[in-house]
Protein backbone atom coordinates (compact mmCIF):
# COMPACT_ATOMS: atom_id res chain seq x y z
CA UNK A 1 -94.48 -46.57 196.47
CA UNK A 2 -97.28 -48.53 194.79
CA UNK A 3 -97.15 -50.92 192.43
CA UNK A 4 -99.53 -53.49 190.11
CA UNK A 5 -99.24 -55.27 187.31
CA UNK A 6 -101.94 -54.63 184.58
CA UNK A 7 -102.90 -56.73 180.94
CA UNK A 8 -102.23 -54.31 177.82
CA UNK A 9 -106.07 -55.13 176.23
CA UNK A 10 -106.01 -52.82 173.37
CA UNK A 11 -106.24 -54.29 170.18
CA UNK A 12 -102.86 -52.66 168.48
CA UNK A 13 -100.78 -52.21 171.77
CA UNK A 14 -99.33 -49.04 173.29
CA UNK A 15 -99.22 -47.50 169.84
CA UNK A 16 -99.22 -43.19 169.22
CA UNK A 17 -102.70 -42.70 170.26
CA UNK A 18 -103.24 -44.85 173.81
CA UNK A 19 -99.38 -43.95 174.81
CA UNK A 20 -100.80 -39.98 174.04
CA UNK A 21 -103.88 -40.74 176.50
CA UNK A 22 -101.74 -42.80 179.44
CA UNK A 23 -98.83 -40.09 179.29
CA UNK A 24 -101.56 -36.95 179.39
CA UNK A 25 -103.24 -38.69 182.28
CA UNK A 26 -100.09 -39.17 184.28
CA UNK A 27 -99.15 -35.66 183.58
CA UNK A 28 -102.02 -34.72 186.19
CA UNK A 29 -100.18 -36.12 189.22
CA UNK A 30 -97.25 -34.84 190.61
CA UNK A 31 -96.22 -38.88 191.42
CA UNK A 32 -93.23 -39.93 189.30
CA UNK A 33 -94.86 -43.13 187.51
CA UNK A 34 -93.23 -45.73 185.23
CA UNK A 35 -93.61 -49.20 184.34
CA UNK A 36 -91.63 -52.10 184.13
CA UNK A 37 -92.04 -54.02 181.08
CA UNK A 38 -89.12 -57.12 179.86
CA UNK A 39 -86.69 -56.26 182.21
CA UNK A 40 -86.67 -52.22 180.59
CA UNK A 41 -88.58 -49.16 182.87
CA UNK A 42 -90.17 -46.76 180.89
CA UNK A 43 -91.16 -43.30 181.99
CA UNK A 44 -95.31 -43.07 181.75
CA UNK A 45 -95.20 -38.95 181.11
CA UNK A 46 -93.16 -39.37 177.85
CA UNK A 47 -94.69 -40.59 175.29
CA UNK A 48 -91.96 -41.58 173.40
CA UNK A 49 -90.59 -43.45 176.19
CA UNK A 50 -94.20 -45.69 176.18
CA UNK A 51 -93.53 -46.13 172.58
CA UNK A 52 -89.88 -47.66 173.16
CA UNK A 53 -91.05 -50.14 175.22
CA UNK A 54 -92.70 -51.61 173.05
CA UNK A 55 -96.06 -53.39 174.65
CA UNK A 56 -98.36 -55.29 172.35
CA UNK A 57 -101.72 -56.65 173.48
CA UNK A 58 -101.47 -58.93 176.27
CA UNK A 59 -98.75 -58.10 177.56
CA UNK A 60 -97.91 -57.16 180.89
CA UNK A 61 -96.46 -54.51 182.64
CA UNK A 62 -95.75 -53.81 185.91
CA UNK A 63 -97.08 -50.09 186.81
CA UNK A 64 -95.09 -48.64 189.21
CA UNK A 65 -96.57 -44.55 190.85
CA UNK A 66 -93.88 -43.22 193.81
CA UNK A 67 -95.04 -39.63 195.80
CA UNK A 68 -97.79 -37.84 197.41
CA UNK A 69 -100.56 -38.88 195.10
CA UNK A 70 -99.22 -42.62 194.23
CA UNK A 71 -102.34 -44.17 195.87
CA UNK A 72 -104.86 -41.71 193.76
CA UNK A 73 -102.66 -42.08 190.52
CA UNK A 74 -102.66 -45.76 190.82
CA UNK A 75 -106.30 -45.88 190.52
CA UNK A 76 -106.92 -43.36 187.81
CA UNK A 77 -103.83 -45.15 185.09
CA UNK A 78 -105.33 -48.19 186.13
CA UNK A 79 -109.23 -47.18 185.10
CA UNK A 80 -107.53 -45.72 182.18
CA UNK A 81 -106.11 -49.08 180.95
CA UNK A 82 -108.54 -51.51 181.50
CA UNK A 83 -110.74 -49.06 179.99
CA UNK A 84 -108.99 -49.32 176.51
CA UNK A 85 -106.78 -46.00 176.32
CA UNK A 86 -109.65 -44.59 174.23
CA UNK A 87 -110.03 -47.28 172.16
């Protein structure tokens, strides 16, 4: 298990669009991978379970990948967000 916590930077949050692109990327690793986020855990492969948790910009949440590609999904969620969710 791998774990780091990571700065939301995207202007409106973990709204529709950026939850769409963090779910589909964690889809491509067989890893389960959630994130902690005021004292709730939210799934990362369900988008509606990204939206329930509720993260606005600057917050920050604690990104959590567990299973045989944890080390390789870690990096790739983690480009992802820094990187703006396609923002």
């Amino acid at each position: 298990m791998v774990s780091q916590k990571i700065t939301i930077n995207n202007p409106s949050g973990l709204h529709l669009r950026p939850a769409g692109v963090l779910c589909n990327e964690a889809m491509k690793y067989d890893s389960v991978i959630t994130f902690s986020f005021e004292g709730g855990t939210a799934n990362a492969k369900s988008v509606l379970s990204v939206l329930g948790a509720c993260v606005k910009c600057g917050d920050e949440i604690e990104l959590v990948c567990e299973g045989a590609d944890e080390d390789v999904a870690m990096q790739a969620l983690t480009e992802a967000i820094r990187g703006g969710l396609g923002e």
